[in-house]
Protein backbone atom coordinates (compact mmCIF):
# COMPACT_ATOMS: atom_id res chain seq x y z
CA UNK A 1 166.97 67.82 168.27
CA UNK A 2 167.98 67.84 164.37
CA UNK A 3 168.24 71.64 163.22
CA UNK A 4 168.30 72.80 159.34
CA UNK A 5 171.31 75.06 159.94
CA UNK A 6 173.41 72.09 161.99
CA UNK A 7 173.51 70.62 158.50
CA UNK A 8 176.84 71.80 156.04
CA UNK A 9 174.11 73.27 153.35
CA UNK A 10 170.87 74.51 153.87
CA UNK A 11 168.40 74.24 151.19
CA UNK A 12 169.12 77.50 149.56
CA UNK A 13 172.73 77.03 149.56
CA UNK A 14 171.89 73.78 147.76
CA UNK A 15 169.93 74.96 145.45
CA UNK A 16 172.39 77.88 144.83
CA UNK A 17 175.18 75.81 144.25
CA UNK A 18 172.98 73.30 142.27
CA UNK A 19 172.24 76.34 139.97
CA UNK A 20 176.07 77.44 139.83
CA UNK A 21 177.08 74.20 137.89
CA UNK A 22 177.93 73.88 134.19
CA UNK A 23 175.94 72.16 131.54
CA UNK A 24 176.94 69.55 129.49
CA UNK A 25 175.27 68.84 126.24
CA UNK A 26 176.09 65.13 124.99
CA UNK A 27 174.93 62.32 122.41
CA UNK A 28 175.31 59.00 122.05
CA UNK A 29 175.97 57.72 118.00
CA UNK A 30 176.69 54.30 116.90
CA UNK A 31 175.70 51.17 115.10
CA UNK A 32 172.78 49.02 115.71
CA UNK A 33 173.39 46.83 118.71
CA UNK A 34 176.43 49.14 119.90
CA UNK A 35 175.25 49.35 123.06
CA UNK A 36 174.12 53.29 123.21
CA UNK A 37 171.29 52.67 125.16
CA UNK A 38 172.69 50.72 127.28
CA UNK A 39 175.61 52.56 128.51
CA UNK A 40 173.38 55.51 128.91
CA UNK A 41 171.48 52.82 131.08
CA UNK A 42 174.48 52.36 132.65
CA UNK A 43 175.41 55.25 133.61
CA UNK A 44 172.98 56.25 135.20
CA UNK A 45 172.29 53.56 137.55
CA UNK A 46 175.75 53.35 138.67
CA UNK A 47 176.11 56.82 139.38
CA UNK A 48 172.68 56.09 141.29
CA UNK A 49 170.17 58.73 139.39
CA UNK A 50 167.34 55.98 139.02
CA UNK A 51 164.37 55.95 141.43
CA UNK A 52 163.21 53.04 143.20
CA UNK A 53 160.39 52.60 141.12
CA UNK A 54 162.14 52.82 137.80
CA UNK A 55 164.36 50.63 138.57
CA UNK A 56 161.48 47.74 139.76
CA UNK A 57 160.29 48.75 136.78
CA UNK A 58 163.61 48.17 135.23
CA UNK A 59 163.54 44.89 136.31
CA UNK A 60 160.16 43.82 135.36
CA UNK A 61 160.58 44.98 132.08
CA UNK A 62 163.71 43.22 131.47
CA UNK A 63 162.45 39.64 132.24
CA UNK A 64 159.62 40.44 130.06
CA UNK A 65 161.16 41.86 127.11
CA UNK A 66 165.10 42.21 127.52
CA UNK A 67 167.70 41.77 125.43
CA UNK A 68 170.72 40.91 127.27
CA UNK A 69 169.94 37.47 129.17
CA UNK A 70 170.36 37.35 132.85
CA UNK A 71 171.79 41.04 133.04
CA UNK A 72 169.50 43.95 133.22
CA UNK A 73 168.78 45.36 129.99
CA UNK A 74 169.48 49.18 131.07
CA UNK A 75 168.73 49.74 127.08
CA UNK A 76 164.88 49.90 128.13
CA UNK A 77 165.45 53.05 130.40
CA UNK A 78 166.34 54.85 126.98
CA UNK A 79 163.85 53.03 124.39
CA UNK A 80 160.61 53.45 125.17
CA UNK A 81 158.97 53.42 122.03
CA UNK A 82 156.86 49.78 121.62
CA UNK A 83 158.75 49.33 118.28
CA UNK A 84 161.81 50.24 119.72
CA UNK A 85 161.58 47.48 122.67
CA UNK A 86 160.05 45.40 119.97
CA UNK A 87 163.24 45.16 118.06
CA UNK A 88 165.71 46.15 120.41
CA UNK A 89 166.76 49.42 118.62
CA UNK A 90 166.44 53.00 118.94
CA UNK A 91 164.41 55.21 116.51
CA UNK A 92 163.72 58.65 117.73
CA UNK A 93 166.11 60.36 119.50
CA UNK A 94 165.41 60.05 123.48
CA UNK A 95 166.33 62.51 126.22
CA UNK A 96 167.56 62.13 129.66
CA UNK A 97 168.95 64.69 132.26
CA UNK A 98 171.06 63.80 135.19
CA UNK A 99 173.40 65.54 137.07
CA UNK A 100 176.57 64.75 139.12
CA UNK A 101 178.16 67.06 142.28
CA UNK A 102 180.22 68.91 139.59
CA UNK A 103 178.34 69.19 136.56
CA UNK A 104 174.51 68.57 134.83
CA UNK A 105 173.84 66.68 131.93
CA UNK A 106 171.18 66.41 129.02
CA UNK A 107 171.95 63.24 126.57
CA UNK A 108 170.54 62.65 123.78
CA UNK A 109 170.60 59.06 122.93
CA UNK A 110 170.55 59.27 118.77
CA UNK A 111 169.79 56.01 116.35
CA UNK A 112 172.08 54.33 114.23
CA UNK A 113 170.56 53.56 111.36
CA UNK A 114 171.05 55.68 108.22
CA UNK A 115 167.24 56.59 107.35
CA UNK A 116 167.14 58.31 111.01
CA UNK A 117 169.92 60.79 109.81
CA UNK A 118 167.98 63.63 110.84
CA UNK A 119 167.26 62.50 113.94
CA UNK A 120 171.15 62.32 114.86
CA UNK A 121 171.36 66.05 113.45
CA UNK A 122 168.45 66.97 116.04
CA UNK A 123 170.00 65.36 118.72
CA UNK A 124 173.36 66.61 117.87
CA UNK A 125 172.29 70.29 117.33
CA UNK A 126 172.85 71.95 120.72
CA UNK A 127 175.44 68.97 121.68
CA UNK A 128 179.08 69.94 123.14
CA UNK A 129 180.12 66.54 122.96
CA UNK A 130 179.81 62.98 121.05
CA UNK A 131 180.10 59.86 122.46
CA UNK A 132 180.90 57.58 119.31
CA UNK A 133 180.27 54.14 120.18
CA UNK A 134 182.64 51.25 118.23
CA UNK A 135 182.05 47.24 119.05
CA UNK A 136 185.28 45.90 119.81
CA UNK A 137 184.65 42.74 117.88
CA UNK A 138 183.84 44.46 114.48
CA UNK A 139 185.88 47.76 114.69
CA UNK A 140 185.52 51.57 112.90
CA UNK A 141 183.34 50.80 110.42
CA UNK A 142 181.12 52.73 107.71
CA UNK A 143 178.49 53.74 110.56
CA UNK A 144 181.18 55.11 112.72
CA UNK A 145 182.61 57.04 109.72
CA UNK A 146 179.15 57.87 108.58
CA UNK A 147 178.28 59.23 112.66
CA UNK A 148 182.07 60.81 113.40
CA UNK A 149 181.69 63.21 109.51
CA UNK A 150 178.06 63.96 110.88
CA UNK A 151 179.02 64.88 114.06
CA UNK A 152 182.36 67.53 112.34
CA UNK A 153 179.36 68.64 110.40
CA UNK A 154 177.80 69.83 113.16
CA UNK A 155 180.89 71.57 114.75
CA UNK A 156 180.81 69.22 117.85
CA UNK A 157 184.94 69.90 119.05
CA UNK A 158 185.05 67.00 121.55
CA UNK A 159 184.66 63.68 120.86
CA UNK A 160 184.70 60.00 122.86
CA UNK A 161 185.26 57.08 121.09
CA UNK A 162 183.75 54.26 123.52
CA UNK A 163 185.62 51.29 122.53
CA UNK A 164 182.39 48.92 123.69
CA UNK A 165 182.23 45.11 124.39
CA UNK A 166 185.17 44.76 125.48
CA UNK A 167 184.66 41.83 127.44
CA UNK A 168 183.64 39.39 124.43
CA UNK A 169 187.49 40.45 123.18
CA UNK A 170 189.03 39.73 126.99
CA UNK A 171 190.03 43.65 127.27
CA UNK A 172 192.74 42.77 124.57
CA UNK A 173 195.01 45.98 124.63
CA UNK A 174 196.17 45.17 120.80
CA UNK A 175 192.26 45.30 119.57
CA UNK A 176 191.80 48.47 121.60
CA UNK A 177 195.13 49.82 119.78
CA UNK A 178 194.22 49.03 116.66
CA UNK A 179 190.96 50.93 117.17
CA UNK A 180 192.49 53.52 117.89
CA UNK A 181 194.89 54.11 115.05
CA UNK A 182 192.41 53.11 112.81
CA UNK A 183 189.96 55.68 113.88
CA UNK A 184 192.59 58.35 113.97
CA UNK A 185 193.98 57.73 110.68
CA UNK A 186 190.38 57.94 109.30
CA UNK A 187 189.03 61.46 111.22
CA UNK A 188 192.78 63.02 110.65
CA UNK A 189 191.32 65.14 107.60
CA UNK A 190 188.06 66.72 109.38
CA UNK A 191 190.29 68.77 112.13
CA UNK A 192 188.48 67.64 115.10
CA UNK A 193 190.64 69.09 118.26
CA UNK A 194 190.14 66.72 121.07
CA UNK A 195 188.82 63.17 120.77
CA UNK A 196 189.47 60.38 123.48
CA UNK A 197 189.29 56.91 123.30
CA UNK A 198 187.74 54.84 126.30
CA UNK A 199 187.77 51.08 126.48
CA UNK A 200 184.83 49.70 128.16
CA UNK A 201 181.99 47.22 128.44
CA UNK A 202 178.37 49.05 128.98
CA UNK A 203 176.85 45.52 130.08
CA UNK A 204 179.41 44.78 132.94
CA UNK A 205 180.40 48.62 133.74
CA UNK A 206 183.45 48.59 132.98
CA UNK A 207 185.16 52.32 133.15
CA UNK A 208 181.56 53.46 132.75
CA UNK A 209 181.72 55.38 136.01
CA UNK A 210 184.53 53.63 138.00
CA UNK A 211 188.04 52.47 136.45
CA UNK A 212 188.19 48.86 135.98
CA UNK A 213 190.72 46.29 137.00
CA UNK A 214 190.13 44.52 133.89
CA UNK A 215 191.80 47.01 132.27
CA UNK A 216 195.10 47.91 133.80
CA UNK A 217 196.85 49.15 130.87
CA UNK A 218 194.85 51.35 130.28
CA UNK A 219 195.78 54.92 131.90
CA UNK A 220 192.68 56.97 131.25
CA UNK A 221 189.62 58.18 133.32
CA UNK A 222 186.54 56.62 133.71
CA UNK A 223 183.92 57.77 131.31
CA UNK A 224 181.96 59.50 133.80
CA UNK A 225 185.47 61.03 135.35
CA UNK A 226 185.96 62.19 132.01
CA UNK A 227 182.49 63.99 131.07
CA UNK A 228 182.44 65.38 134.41
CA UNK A 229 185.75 67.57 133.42
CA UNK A 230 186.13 67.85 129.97
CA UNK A 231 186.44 71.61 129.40
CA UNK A 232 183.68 73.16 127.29
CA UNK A 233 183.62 77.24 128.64
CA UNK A 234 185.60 77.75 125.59
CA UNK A 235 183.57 76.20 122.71
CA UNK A 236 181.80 79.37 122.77
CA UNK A 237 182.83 82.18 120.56
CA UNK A 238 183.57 85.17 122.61
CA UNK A 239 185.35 87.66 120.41
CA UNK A 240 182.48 88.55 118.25
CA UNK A 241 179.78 90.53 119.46
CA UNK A 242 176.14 89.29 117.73
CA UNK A 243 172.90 90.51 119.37
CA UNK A 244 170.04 89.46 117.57
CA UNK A 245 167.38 91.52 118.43
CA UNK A 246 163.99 89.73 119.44
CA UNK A 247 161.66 91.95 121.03
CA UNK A 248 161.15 95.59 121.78
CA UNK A 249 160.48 96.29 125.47
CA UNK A 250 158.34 99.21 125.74
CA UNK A 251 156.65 99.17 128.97
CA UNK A 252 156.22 102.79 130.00
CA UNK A 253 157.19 105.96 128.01
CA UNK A 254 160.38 106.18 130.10
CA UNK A 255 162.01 102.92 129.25
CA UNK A 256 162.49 101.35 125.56
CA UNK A 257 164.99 98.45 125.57
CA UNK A 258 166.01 95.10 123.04
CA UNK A 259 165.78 91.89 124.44
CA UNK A 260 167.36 88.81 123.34
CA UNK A 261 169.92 85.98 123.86
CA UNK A 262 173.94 87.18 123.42
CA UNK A 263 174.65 85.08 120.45
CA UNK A 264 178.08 85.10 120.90
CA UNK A 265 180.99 87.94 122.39
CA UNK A 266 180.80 89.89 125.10
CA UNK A 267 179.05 93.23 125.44
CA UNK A 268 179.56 95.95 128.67
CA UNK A 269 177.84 99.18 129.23
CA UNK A 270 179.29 102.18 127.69
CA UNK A 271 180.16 100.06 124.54
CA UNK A 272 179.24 101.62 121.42
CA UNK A 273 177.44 99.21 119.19
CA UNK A 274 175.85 99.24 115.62
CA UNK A 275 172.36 98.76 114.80
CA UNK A 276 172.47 96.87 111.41
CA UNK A 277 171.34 96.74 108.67
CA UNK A 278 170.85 100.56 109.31
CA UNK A 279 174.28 101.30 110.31
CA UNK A 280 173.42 103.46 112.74
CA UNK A 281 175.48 103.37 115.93
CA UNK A 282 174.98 104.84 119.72
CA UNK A 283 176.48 103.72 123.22
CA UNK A 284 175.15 100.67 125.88
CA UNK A 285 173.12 102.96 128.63
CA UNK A 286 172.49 99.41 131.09
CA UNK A 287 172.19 95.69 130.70
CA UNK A 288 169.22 94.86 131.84
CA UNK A 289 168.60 91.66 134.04
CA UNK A 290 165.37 90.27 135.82
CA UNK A 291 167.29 90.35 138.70
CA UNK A 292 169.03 93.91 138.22
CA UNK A 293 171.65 95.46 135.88
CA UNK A 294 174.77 94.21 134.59
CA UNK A 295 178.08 95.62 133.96
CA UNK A 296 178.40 93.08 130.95
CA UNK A 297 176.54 90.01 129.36
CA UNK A 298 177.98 87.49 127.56
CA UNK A 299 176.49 84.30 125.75
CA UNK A 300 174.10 82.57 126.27
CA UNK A 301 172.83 85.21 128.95
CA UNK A 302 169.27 86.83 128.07
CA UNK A 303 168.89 90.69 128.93
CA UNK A 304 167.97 93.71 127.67
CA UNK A 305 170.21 96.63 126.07
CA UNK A 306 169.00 99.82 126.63
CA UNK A 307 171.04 102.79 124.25
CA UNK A 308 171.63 106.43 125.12
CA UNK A 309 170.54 107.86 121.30
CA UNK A 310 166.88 106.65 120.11
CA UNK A 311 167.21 104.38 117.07
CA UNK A 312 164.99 102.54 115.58
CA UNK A 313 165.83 98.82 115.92
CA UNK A 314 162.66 96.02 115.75
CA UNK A 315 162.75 92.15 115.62
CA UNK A 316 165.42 90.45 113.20
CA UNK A 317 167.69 93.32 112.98
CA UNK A 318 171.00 92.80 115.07
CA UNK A 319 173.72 94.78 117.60
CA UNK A 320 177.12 94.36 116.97
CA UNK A 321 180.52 95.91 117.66
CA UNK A 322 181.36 98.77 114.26
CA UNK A 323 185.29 97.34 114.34
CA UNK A 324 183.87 93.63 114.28
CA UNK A 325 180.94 93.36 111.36
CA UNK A 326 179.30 89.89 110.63
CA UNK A 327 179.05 89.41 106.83
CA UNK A 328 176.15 91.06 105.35
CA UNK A 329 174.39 89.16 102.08
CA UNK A 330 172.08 87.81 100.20
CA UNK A 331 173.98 85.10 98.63
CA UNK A 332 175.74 82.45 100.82
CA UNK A 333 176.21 78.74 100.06
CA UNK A 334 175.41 75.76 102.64
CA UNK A 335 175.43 72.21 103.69
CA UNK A 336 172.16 71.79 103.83
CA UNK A 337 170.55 68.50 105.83
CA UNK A 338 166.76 67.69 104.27
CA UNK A 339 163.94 66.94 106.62
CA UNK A 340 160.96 66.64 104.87
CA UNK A 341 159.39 63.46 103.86
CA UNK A 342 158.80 65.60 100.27
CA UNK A 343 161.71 65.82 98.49
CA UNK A 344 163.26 69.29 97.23
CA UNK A 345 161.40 71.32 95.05
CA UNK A 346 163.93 73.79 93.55
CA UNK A 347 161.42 76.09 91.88
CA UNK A 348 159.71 77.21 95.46
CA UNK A 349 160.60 79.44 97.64
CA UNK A 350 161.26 78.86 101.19
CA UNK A 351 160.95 80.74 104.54
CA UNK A 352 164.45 80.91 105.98
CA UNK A 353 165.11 81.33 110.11
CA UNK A 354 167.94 82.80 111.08
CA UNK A 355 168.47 84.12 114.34
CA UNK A 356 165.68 86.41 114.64
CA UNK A 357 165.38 86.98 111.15
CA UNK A 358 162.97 85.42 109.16
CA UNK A 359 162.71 86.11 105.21
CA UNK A 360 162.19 84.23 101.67
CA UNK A 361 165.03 81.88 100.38
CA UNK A 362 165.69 80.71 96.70
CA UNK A 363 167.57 77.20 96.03
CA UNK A 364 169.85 78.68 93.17
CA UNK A 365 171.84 75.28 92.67
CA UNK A 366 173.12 72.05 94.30
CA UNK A 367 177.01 71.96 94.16
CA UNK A 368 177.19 68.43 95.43
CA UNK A 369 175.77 65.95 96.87
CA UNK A 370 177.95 64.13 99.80
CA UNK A 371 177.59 60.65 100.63
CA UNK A 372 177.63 60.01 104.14
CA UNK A 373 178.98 56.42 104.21
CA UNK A 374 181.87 57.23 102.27
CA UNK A 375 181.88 61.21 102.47
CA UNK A 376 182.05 61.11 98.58
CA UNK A 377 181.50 64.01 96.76
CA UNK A 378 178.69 63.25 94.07
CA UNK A 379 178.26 66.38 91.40
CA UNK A 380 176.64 66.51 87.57
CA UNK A 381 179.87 67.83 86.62
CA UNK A 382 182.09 64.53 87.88
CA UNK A 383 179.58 62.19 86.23
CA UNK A 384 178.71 60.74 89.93
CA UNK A 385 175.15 62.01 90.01
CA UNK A 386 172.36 62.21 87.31
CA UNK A 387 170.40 65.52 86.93
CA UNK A 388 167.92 64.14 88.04
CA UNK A 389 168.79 63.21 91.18
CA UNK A 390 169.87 66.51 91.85
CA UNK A 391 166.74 67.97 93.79
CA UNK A 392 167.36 66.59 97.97
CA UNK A 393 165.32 63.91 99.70
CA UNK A 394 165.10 62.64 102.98
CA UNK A 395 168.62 62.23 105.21
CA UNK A 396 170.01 63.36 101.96
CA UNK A 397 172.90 66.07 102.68
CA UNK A 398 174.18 68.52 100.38
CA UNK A 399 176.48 71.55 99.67
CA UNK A 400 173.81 74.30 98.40
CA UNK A 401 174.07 78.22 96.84
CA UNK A 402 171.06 80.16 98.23
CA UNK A 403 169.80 83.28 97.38
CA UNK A 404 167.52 84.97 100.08
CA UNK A 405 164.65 88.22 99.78
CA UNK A 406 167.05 90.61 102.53
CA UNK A 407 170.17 90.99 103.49
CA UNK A 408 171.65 88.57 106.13
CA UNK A 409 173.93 88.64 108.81
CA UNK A 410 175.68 86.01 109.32
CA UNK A 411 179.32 84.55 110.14
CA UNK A 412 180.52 81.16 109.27
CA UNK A 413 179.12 77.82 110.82
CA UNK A 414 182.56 76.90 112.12
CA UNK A 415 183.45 80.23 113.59
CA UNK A 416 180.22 81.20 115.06
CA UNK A 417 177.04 78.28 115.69
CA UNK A 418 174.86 80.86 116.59
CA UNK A 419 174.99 83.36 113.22
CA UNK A 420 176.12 80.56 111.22
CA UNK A 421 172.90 77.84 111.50
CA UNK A 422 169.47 78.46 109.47
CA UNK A 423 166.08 76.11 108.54
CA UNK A 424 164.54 76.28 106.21
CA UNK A 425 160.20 76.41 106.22
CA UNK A 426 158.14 74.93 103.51
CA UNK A 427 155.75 77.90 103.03
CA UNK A 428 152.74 75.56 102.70
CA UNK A 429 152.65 73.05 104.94
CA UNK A 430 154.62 74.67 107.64
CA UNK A 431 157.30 72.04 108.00
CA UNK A 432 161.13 72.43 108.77
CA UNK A 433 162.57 71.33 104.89
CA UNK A 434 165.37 71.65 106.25
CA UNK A 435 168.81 72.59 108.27
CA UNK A 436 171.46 74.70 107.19
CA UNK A 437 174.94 75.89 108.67
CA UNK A 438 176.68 78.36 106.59
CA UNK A 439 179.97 78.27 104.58
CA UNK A 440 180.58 81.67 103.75
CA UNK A 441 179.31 84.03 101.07
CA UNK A 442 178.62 83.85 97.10
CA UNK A 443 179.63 86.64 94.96
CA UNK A 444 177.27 86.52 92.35
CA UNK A 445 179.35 86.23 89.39
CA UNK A 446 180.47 82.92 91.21
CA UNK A 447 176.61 81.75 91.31
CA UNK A 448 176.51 79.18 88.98
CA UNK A 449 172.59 80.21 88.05
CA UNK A 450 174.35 83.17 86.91
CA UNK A 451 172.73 82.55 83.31
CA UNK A 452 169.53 82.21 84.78
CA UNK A 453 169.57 85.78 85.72
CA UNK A 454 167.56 88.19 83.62
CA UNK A 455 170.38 89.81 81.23
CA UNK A 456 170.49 93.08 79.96
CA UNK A 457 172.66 93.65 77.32
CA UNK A 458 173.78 96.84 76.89
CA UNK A 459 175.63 96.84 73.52
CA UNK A 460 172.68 94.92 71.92
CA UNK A 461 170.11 97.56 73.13
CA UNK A 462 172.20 100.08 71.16
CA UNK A 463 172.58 102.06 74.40
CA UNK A 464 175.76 104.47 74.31
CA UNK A 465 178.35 103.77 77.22
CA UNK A 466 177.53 106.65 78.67
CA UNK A 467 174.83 105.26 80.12
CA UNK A 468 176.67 102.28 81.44
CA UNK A 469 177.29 103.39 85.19
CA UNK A 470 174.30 104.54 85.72
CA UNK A 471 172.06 101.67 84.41
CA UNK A 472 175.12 99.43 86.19
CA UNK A 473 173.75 101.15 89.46
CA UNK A 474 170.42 100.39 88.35
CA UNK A 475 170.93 96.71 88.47
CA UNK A 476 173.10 96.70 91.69
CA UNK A 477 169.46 98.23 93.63
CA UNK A 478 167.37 95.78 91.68
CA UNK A 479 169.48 92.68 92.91
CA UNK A 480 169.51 94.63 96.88
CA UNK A 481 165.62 94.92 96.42
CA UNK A 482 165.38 90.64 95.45
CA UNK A 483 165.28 91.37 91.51
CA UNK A 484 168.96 90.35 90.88
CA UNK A 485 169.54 91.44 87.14
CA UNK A 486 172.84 90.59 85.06
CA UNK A 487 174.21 93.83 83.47
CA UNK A 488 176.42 92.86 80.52
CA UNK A 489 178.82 95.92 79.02
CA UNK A 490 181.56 93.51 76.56
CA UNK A 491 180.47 93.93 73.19
């Protein structure tokens, strides 16, 4: 008689081991008629994650509506949208989760076309990876370039380039080649670390999951082979301790702990952390679990920190290491990635998100403007962009100085995801304006609304010098309390 424990794993173990396995965040970007869809199609019915009835349905639907002959148009597992099947293209971003014996995977299948720029940012927001899709027949052109600077923009640090169709070229090598150093020449300047370049033909299967024969000279793995070990553990930044705080625990009188998500470093108990923006610091009593206490956390683990001294900490504040301090401002410049279907109106103030911290954002100037087909640099001062096109529209992406109500903290986009990426909330209607991932600080005498500040000048007043420091000190709590006021001393 068959017996549950006869069997190498019993359910449990299965579902232990199931949970033990990485995730692997990926999207798709490319041209129209690329073939995203489709290799996403692809891949999953030759690595046999499509259910019986999907795949009659599958079938069905491809007679009916297809767009690739005889074949199966694996495209329609993706685009389910009418209008997308309608026209054969994608136009919201679509989701699908699979997962293999060594790793599980959420793709994001993103469109191509340029007015469905934020869509690719949405889909490419929580990504580890990009699959960058090229036809072999037409080559890198301005999509690719437009979807490889939008993808560095998001600080994605692995990319494919999927060399696709390349059975209408008869797997030349010299096409593939030329791809290649075309491509490489191209993203050289935007310091992307590891990129690999896959020939293969969605439609067929070729080195979608298994290695094909068509290709002998070609040394690689299969793309499958390939997302299955590309190394990711290290994309997150582990050196620098963030906690934002999101809720205080109080359950009984006994017990007052922070929740919320490790941002980024690693944190054990007995660690003495800092409370900002009060400064005040005390030591890690326990690390807090659901399931029981931890000697350390690290991101992106939930828990809850409970201190030895009583401090008071509440929602939006932050934990961090006192040798290892994010920055701490109210000034910062951006590139900024509009949302709305209204375009930017400079003179109102917007919520900002970030982390935990929610507070009320001023849009003090545009720098420039970049344009994402040619990653051109468009500013009033270089005569490439009228004034008046200077307030952001839809897709539209720009390098912006903000100005915010409190104090952030906050480290770089590129150094830290997690303290580095805002949006922006239109106060009115509730919408997300906007996305934002964080350069670095502003001093304010580099602000170029500096002259927009209200000025006091103290010569003209007549008042003696004095005075100066005082009034000087004046204006530096002003500007820490949202009233930023210029204090000018040269006669």
């Amino acid at each position: 008689m068959y017996k549950m424990k006869d069997t190498k794993l019993s359910i449990k173990e299965f579902l232990d081991k199931d949970e033990q396995k990485d995730l692997l965040r990926f999207l798709t970007a490319g041209s129209v008629d690329d073939g995203k869809s489709t290799l996403i199609g692809r891949l999953l019915f030759d690595s046999k994650k499509i259910y019986e009835d999907q795949l009659d349905a599958l079938e069905r639907d491809s007679k009916r509506m297809g767009n690739a002959g005889e074949h199966i148009d694996y495209a329609l597992l993706l685009d389910g949208l009418k209008a997308e099947r309608e026209q054969g293209i994608t136009i919201d971003v679509a989701y699908r989760y699979f997962s293999t014996n060594n790793r599980k995977f959420i793709i994001a299948d993103t469109p191509g076309h340029e007015q469905y720029t934020r869509n690719m940012i949405t889909g490419g927001s929580t990504a580890n990876l990009a699959i960058i899709l090229v036809d072999a027949r037409a080559g890198v052109i301005t999509q690719t370039r437009r979807h490889t600077y939008l993808v560095s923009l998001l600080g994605i640090k692995h990319i494919v380039l999927a060399v696709n169709k390349m059975d209408l070229v008869d797997f030349d090598k010299d096409i593939f080649d030329k791809i290649v150093a075309d491509y490489k020449r191209f993203v050289a300047p935007l310091n992307i670390p590891d990129i690999t370049c896959i020939p293969l033909s969605a439609l067929d299967g070729d080195n979608v999951v298994e290695k094909s024969e068509r290709t002998p000279w070609y040394e690689g793995p299969a793309l499958l082979s390939f997302l299955e070990t590309v190394p990711i553990d290290l994309d997150r930044n582990y050196e620098d301790f963030r906690y934002p705080v999101q809720y205080v625990l109080r359950p009984n009188q006994n017990f007052r702990g922070f929740c919320g998500k490790v941002a980024s470093g690693v944190v054990h108990k007995g660690d003495t952390v800092m409370a900002l923006p009060s400064g005040k610091t005390s030591k890690v009593k326990s690390i807090v679990t659901y399931d029981g206490e931890l000697e350390y956390a690290f991101p992106p683990q939930c828990v809850t920190i409970t201190l030895e001294d009583e401090i008071d900490i509440s929602r939006g504040e932050m934990l961090v290491h006192p040798d290892n301090l994010p920055i701490q401002d109210r000034n910062f410049e951006a590139m900024l990635v509009w949302m709305d279907e209204e375009p930017m109106n400079m003179d109102k103030q917007f919520y900002i998100k970030q982390t935990t911290n929610t507070t009320r954002a001023r849009v003090d100037s545009i720098r420039y403007k970049v344009n994402v087909n040619t990653m051109e640099q468009l500013s009033v001062d270089n005569g490439r962009l009228a004034k008046e096109d200077l307030p952001m529209k839809l897709n539209e992406i720009a390098r912006v100085v903000f100005t915010t109500g409190k104090e952030l903290f906050f480290d770089p986009y590129m150094k830290n995801k997690q303290t580095g990426a805002f949006i922006l909330i239109d106060p009115i209607t509730n919408n997300t304006s906007a996305v934002g991932m964080i350069i670095d600080r502003v001093d304010v005498k580099d602000m170029i609304i500096e002259e927009a500040l209200a000025v006091l000048n103290l010569p003209k007043l007549g008042i003696g010098e004095e005075h100066y420091e005082a009034i000087r000190k004046i204006c530096e709590e002003l500007g820490k309390l949202g009233l930023p006021v210029r204090c000018v001393t040269d006669k």
